[in-house]
Protein backbone atom coordinates (compact mmCIF):
# COMPACT_ATOMS: atom_id res chain seq x y z
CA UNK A 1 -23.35 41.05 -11.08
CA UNK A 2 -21.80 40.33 -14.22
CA UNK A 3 -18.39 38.04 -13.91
CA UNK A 4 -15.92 38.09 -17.13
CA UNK A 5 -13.12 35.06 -16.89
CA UNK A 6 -10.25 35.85 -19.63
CA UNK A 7 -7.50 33.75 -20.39
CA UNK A 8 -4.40 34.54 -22.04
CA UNK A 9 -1.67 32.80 -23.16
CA UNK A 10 2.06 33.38 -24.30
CA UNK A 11 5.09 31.50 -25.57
CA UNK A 12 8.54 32.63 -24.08
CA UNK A 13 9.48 35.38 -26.14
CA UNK A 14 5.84 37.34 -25.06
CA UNK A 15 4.04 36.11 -28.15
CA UNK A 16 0.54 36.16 -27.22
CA UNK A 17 -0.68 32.38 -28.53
CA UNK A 18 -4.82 32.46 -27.29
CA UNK A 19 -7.11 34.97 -26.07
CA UNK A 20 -10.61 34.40 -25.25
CA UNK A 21 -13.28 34.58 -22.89
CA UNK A 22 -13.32 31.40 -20.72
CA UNK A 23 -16.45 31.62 -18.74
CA UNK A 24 -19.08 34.27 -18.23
CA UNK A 25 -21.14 34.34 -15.10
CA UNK A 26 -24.16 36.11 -13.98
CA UNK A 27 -24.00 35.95 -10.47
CA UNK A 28 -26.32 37.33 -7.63
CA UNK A 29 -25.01 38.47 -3.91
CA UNK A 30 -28.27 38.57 -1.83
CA UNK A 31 -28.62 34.98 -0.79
CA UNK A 32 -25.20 33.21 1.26
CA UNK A 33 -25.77 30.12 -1.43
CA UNK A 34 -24.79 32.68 -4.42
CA UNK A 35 -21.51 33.58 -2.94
CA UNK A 36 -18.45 32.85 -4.34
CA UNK A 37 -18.29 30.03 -7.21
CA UNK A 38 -20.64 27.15 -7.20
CA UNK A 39 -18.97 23.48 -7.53
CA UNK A 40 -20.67 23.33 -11.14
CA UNK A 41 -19.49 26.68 -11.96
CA UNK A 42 -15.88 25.59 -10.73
CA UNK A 43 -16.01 22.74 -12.27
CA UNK A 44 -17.07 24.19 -15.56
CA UNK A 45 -14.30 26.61 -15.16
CA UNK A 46 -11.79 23.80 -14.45
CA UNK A 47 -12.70 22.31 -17.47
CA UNK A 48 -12.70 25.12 -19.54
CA UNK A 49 -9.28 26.10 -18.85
CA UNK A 50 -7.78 22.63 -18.63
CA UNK A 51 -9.02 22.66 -22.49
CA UNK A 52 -7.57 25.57 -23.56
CA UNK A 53 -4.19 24.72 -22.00
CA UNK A 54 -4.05 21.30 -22.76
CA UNK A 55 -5.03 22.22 -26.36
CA UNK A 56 -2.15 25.18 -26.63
CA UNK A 57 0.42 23.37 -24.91
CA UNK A 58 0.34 20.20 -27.83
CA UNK A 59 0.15 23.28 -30.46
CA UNK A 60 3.33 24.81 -29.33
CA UNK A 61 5.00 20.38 -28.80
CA UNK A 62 4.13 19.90 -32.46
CA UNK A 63 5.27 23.38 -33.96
CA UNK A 64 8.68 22.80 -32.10
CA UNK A 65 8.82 18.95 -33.67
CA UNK A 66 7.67 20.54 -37.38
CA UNK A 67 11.36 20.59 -38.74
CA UNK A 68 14.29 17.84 -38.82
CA UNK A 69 16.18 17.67 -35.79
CA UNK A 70 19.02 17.08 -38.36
CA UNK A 71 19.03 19.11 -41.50
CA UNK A 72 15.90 21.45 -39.97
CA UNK A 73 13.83 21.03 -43.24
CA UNK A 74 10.21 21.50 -42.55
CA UNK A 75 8.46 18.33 -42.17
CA UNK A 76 5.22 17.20 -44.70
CA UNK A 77 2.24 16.50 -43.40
CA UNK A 78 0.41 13.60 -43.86
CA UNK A 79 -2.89 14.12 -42.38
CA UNK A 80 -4.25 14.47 -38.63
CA UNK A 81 -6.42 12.72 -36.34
CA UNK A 82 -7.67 13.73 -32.90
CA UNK A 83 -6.82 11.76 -29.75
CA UNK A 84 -8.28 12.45 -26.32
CA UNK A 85 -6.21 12.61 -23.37
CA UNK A 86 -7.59 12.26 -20.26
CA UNK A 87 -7.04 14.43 -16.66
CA UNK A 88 -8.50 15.47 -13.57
CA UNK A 89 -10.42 18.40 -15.27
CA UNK A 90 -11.84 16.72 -17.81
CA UNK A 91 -10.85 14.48 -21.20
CA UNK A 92 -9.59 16.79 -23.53
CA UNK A 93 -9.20 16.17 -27.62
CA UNK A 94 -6.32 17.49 -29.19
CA UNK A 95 -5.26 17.18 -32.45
CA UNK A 96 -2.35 15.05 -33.37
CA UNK A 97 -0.92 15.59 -36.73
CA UNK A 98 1.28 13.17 -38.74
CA UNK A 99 4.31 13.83 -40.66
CA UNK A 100 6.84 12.16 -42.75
CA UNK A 101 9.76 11.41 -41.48
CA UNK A 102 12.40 13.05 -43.35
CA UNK A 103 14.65 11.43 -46.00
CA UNK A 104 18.18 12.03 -44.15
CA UNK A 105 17.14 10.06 -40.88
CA UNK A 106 16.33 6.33 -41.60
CA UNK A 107 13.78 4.74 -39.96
CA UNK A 108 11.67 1.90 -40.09
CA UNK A 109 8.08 3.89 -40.32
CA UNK A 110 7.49 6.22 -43.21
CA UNK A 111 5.83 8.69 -40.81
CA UNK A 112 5.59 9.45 -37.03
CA UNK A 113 3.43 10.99 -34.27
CA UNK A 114 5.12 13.97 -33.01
CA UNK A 115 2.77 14.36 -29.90
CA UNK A 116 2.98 10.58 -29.43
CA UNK A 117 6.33 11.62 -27.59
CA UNK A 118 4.49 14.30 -25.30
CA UNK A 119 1.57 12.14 -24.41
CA UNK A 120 3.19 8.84 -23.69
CA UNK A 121 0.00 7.53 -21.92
CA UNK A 122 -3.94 8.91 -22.76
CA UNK A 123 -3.93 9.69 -18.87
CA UNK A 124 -2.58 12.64 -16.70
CA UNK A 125 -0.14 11.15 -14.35
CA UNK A 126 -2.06 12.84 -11.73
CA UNK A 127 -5.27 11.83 -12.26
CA UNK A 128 -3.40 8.29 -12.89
CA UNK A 129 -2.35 9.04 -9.10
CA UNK A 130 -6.10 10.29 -7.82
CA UNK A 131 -7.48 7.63 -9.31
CA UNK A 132 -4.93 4.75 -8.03
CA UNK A 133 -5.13 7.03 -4.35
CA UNK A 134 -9.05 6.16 -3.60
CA UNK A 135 -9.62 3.32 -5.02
CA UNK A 136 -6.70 1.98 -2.57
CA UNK A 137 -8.52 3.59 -0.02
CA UNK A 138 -12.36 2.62 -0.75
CA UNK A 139 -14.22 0.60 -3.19
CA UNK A 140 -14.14 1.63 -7.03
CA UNK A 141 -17.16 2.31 -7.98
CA UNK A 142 -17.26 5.06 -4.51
CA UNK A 143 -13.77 6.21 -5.81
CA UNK A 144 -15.49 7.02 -9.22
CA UNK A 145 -18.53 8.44 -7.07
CA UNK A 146 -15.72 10.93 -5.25
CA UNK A 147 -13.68 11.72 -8.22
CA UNK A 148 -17.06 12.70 -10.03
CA UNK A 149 -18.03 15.24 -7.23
CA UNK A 150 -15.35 17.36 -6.99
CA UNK A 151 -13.57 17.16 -10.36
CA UNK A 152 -14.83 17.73 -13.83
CA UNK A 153 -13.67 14.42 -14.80
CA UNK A 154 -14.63 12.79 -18.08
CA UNK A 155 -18.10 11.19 -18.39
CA UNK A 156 -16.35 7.50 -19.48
CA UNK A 157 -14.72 7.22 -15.68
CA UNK A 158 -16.19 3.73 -14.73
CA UNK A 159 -15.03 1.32 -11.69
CA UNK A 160 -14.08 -1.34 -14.63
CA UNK A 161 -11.46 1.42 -16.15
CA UNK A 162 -10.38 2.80 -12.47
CA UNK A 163 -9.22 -0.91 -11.39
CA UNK A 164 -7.31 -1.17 -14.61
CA UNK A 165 -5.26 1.57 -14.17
CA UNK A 166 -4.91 0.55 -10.44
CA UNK A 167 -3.37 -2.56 -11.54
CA UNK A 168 -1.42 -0.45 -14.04
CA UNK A 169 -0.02 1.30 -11.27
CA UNK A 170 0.87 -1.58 -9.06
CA UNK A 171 2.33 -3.60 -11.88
CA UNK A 172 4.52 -0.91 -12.93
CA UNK A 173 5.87 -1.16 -9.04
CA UNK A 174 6.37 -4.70 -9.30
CA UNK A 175 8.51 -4.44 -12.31
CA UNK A 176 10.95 -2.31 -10.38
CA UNK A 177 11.43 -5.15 -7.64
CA UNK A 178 14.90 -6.97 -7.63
CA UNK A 179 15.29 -10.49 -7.60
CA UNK A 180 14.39 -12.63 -4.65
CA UNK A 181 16.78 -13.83 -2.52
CA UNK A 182 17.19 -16.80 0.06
CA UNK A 183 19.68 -14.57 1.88
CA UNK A 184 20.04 -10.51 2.77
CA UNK A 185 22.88 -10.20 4.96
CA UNK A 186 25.43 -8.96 2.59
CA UNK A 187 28.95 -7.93 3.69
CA UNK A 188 31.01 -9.85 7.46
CA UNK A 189 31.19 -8.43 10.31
CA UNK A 190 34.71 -6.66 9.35
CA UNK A 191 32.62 -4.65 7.01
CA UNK A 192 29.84 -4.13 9.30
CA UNK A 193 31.81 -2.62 12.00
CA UNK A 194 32.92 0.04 9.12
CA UNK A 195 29.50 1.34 8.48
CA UNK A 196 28.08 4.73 9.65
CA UNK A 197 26.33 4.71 13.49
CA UNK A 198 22.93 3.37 12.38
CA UNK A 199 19.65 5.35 13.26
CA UNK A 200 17.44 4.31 15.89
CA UNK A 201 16.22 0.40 16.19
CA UNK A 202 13.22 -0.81 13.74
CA UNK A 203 10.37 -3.39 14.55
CA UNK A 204 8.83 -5.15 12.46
CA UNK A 205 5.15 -7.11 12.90
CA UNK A 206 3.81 -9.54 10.88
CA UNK A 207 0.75 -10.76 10.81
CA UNK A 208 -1.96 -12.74 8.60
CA UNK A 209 -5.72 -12.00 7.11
CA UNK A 210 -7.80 -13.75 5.37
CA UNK A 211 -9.71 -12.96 2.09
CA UNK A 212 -12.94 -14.61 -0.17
CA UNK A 213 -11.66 -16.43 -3.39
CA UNK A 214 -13.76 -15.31 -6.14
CA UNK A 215 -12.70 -18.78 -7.65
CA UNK A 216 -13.62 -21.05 -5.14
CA UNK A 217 -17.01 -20.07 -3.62
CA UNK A 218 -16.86 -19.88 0.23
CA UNK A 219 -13.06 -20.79 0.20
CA UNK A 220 -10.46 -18.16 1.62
CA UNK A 221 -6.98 -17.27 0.77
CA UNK A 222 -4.35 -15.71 3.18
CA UNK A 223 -2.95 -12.49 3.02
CA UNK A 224 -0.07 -11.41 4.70
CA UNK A 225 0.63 -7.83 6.15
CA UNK A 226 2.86 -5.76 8.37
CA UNK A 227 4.01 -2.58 9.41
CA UNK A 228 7.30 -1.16 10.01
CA UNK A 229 8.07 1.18 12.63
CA UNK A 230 11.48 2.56 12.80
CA UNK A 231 12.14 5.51 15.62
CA UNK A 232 14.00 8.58 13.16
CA UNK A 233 11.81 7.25 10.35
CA UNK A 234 7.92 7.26 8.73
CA UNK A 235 6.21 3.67 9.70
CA UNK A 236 5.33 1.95 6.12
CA UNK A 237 3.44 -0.82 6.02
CA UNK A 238 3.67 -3.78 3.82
CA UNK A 239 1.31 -6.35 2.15
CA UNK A 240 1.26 -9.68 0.01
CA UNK A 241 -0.67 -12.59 -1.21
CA UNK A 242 2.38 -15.38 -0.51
CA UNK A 243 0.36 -18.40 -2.66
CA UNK A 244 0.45 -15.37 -5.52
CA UNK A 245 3.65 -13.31 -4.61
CA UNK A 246 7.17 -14.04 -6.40
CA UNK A 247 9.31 -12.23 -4.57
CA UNK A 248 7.70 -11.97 -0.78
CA UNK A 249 10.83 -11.56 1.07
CA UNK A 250 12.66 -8.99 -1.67
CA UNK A 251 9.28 -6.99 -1.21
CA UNK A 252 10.32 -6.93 3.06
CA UNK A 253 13.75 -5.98 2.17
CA UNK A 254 12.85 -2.99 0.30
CA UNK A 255 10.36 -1.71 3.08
CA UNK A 256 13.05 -1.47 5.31
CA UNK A 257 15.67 -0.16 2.55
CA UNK A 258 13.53 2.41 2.09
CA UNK A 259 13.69 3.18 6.48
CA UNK A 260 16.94 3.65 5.91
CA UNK A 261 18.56 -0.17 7.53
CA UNK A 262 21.84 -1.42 7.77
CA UNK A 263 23.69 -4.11 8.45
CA UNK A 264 24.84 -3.37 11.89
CA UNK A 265 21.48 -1.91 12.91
CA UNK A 266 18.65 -3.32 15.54
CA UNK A 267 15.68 -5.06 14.58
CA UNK A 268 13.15 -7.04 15.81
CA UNK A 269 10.52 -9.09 14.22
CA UNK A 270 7.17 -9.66 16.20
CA UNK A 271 5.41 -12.65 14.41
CA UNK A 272 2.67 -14.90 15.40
CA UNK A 273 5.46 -17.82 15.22
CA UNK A 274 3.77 -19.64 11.97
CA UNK A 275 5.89 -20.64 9.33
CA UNK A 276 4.89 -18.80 6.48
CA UNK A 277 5.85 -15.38 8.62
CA UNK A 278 8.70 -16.47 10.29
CA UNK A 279 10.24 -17.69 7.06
CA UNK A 280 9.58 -14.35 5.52
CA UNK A 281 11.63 -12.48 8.12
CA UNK A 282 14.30 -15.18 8.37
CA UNK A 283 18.24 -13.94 7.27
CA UNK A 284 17.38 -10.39 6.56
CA UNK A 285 19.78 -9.14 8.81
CA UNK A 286 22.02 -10.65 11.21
CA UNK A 287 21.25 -7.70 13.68
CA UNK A 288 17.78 -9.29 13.70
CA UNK A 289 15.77 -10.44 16.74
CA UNK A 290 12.21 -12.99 16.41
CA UNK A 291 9.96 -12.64 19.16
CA UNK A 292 6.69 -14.41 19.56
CA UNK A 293 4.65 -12.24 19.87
CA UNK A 294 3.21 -12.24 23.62
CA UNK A 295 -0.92 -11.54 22.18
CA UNK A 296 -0.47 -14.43 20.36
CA UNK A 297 0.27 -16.67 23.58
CA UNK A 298 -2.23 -15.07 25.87
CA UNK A 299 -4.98 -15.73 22.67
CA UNK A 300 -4.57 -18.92 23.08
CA UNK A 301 -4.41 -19.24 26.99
CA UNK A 302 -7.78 -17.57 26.73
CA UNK A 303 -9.22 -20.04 24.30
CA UNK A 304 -7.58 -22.82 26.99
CA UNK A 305 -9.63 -20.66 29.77
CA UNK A 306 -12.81 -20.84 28.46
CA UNK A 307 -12.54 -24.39 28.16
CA UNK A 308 -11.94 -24.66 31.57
CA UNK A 309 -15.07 -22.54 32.72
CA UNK A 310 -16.90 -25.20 30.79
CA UNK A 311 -15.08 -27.96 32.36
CA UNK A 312 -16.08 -26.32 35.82
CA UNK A 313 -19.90 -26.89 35.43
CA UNK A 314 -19.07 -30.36 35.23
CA UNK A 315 -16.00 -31.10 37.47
CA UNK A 316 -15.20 -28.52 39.81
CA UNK A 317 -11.98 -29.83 41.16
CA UNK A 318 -10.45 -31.08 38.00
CA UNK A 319 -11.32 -27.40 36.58
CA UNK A 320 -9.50 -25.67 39.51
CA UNK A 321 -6.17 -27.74 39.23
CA UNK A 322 -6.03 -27.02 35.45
CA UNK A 323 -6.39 -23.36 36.04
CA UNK A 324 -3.77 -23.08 38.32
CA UNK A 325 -2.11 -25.00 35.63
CA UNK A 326 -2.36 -22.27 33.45
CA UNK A 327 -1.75 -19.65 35.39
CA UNK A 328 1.60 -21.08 36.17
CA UNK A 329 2.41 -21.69 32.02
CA UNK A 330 1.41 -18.10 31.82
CA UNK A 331 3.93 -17.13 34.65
CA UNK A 332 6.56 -19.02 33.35
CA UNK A 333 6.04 -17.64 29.83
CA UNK A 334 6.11 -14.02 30.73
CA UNK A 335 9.18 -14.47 32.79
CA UNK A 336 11.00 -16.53 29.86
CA UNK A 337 11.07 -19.71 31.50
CA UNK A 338 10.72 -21.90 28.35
CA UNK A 339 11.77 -24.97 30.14
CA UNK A 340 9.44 -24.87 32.92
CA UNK A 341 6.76 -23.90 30.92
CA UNK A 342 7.16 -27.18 28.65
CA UNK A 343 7.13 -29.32 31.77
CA UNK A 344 4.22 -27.81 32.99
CA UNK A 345 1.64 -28.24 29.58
CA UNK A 346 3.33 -31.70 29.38
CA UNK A 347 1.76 -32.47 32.57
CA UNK A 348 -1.40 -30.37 31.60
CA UNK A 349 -1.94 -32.59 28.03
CA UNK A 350 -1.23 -35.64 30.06
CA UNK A 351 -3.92 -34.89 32.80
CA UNK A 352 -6.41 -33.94 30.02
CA UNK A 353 -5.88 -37.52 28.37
CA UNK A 354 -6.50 -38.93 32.01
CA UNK A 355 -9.21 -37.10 32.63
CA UNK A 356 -12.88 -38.99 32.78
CA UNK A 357 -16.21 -36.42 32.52
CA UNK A 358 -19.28 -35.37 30.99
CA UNK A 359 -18.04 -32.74 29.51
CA UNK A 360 -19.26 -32.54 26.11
CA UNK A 361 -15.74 -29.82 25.18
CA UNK A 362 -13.45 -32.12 26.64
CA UNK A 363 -12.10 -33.55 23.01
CA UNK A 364 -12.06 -30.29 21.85
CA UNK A 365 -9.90 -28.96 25.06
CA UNK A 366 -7.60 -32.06 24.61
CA UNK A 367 -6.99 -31.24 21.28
CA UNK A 368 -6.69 -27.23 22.08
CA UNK A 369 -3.82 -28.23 24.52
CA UNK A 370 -2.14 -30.19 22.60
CA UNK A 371 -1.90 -28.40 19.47
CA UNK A 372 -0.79 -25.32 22.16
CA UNK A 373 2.05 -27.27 23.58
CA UNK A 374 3.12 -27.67 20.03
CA UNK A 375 3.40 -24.50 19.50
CA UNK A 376 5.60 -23.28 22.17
CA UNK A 377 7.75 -26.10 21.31
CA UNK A 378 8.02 -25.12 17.67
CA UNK A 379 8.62 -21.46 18.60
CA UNK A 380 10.46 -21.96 21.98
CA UNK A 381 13.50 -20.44 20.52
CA UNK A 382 12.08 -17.04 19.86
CA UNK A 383 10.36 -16.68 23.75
CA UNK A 384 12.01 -13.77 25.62
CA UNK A 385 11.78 -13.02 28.76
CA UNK A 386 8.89 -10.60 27.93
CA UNK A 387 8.72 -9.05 31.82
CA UNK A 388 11.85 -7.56 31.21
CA UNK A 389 11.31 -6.38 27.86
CA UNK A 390 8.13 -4.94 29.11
CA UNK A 391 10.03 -2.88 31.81
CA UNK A 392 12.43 -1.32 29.20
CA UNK A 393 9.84 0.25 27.82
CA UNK A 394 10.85 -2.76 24.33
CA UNK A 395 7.46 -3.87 22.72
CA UNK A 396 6.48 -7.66 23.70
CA UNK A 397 3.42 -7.54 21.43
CA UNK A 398 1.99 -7.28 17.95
CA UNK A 399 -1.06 -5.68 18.83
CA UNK A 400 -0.29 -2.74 16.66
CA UNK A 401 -0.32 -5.43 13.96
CA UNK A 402 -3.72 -6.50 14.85
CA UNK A 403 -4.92 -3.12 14.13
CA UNK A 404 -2.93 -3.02 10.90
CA UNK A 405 -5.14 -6.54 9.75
CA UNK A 406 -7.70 -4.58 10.19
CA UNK A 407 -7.03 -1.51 8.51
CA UNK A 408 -5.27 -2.92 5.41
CA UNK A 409 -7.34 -5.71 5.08
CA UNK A 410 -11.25 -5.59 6.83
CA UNK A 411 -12.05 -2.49 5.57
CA UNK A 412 -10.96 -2.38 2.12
CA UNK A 413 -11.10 -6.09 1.45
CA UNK A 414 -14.93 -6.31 2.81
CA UNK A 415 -14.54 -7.92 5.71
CA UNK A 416 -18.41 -7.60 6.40
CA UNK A 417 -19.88 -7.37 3.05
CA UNK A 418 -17.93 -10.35 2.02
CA UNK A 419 -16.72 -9.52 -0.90
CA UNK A 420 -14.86 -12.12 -3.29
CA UNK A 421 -11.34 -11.57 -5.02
CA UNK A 422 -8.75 -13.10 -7.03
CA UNK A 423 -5.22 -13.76 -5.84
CA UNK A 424 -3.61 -11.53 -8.16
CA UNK A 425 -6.16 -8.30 -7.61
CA UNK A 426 -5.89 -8.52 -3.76
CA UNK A 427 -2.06 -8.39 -4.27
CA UNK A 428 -2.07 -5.77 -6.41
CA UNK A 429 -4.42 -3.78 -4.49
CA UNK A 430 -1.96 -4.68 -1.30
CA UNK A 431 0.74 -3.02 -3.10
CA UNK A 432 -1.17 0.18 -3.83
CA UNK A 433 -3.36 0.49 -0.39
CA UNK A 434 -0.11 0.11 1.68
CA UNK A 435 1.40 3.30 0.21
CA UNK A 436 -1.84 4.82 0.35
CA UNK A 437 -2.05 4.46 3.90
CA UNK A 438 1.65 4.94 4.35
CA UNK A 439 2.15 7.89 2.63
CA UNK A 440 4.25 7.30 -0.15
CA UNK A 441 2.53 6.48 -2.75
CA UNK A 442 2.71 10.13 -3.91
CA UNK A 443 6.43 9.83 -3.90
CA UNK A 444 6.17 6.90 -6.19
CA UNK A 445 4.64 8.97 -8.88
CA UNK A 446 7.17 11.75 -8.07
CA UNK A 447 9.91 9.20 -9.12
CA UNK A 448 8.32 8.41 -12.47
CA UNK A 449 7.22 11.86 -12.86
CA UNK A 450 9.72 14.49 -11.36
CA UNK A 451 7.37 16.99 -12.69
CA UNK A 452 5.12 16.21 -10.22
CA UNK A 453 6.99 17.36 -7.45
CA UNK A 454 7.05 20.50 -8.49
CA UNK A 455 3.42 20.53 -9.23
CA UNK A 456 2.86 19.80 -5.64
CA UNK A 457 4.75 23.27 -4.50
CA UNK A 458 1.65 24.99 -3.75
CA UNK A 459 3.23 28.30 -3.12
CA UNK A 460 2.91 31.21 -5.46
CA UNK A 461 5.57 31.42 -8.10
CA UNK A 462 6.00 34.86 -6.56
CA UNK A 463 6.81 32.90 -3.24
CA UNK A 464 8.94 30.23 -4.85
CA UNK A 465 11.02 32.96 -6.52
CA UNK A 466 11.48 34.54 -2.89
């Protein structure tokens, strides 16, 4: 079987502008594994054609730039060179002419690129997009791997050029970030009162991860990362390097911009009650509630817990009043009773300091209990009464966060093949995972690139005209 792939082209008055055969295929039909195109035929084909219309699509951008856009006096040429631009079916040279510019329009160059205007950057915006798309989602050298698979793409695509034009991507998103503030509540309460009913409540959870420093061998940095879930909106999730980031809690605000909040609408931030987080959420809205987070608490009543098993092989009665201890603190927690709570690890750090044994954890357990009392003092102000959240249905925990750590961070930061990083590429990549995951990164490029949108109708344009 003999296949024949033509390709024709015209401008908008019918003019036909190519004609030629793009591909011819000699194809059999008695085994399954010769049905239909191959990839290599496909991506031949891709290629092909992406030539072809690259190639007549810069013909017809120059011929329509050949005159004076003021006296319409046809423009000299000066010479031509060819310049490659590059997509997702392949790199493509083109030839780029240069003219003189003409003598009733001043400028400060004798003579200009007229294509230079078409082909503002050497790469596709959508294979700018693929490109910035997996290597957010896996390592760089498998996003080449991928890209190379399925796509025709240009033999030069290395992980070296891929991370370039990730940070390309991510920098450009930056630049578009307003100024940081100290405070977000904008507006009083007169005004607030005025605004439209808000949609449904958001929550927000915070929560840290840490990272290799590629400068400091076996040293870490911390990352910090959320998600946002709002009820009539998409969750997004969020990311940042704080030691690196400018403008950490202008980054937050436009997150939940973006969920559509207001001034007069519910939210609640579920933080692990350390500083860093807790100052990041802090005056964003003055509908805002801070909850420590309940997983946080029981982590560390567990870590108290174990100490006490150990503490049992050694003094059986001293281990059995400290865990009723606990359980109490635990009680007392859940329910919201702060106050009782305090009393109670007061009396559990002062028994520990009294307390004479073998134990070989019993420094360790001292110091666990005291740093723990510390830390419900520091963060008694943002303890609810999480029983009766719990029966409202209201979250009381940032386990989805936990998950989120995870997911943003351990398995694109290589968690277990610890790999290293610098401060500004782990933010960077942050910026560009989270809307990976999220699902917006695509309408990031549809901003820059409205044409894009309309690329990503994949109707027929018989169904579009419908």
């Amino acid at each position: 079987m003999r296949i024949e792939i033509k390709l024709q082209i015209t401008d908008d008055d019918g003019t036909s502008l190519a004609k030629d055969d793009v591909l011819v295929l000699e194809k059999g039909h008695h085994h399954v594994e010769e049905v239909g195109l191959s990839l290599a035929e496909a991506k031949d084909l891709l290629a092909r054609l992406q030539e072809r219309v690259v190639s007549a699509q810069a013909s017809c951008f120059v011929t329509e730039h050949r005159h004076c856009s003021s006296c319409r006096r046809r423009l000299r040429k000066k010479g031509s060179y060819d310049t490659t631009f590059r997509t997702p079916f392949g790199d493509v040279k083109v030839s780029s002419p240069r003219l003189y510019r003409c003598r009733c329009t001043p400028a400060n160059s004798k003579t200009f690129s007229p294509l230079s205007m078409l082909l503002i950057s050497h790469v596709a915006p959508e294979m700018l997009y693929l490109e910035t798309k997996w290597a957010s989602l896996v390592a760089y050298g498998m996003s080449v791997d991928l890209l190379r698979d399925v796509l025709p793409v240009g033999a030069t695509l290395n992980a070296e050029t891929v991370r370039n034009h990730l940070h390309r991507v991510a920098s450009r998103t930056e630049a578009e970030l307003g100024d940081e503030r100290v405070l977000f509540i904008d507006g009083h309460r007169s005004t607030w009162r005025g605004l439209p009913h808000p949609d449904g409540p958001i929550v927000v959870g915070i929560d840290g991860g840490y990272v290799r420093w590629r400068e400091d061998d076996g040293s870490h940095f911390e990352v910090t990362v959320g998600k946002s879930i709002a009820e009539d909106q998409g969750d997004r999730y969020f990311g940042l390097v704080q030691s690196f980031d400018a403008k950490p809690r202008r980054r937050l605000h436009e997150v939940l911009k973006e969920q559509g909040l207001q001034m007069n609408q519910a939210i609640t931030f579920l933080t692990d009650g350390g500083d860093t987080v807790r100052n990041l959420a802090a005056d964003m809205s003055p509908c805002a509630e801070h909850i420590l987070d309940w997983f946080h608490i029981t982590m560390r009543l567990t870590v108290l817990g174990q100490y006490t098993k150990g503490l049992a092989h050694h003094d059986k009665k001293a281990a059995g009043d400290i865990e009723a201890h606990l359980a109490k603190i635990k009680g007392y927690l859940w329910n919201g009773n702060v106050r009782e709570a305090k009393f109670r690890l007061e009396w559990l750090v002062d028994d520990l300091d009294l307390l004479e044994s073998d134990y070989p954890g019993l420094k360790a357990f001292r110091k666990t209990a005291g740093e723990f009392q510390i830390y419900i003092t520091n963060n008694a102000g943002t303890i609810p009464n999480y029983a009766e959240r719990h029966r409202y249905g209201e979250r009381v925990s940032t386990g989805f966060v936990e998950s989120t750590v995870n997911t943003v961070v351990g398995k694109r930061f290589g968690k277990r093949q610890q790999m290293r990083w610098s401060k500004k590429g782990a933010h960077l990549l942050l910026q560009t995972r989270t809307r990976a995951l999220d699902g917006t990164l695509r309408n990031k490029f549809e901003n820059w690139y409205p044409g894009l949108a309309v690329n990503s109708d994949t109707r027929s344009s018989d169904q579009i005209a419908a």
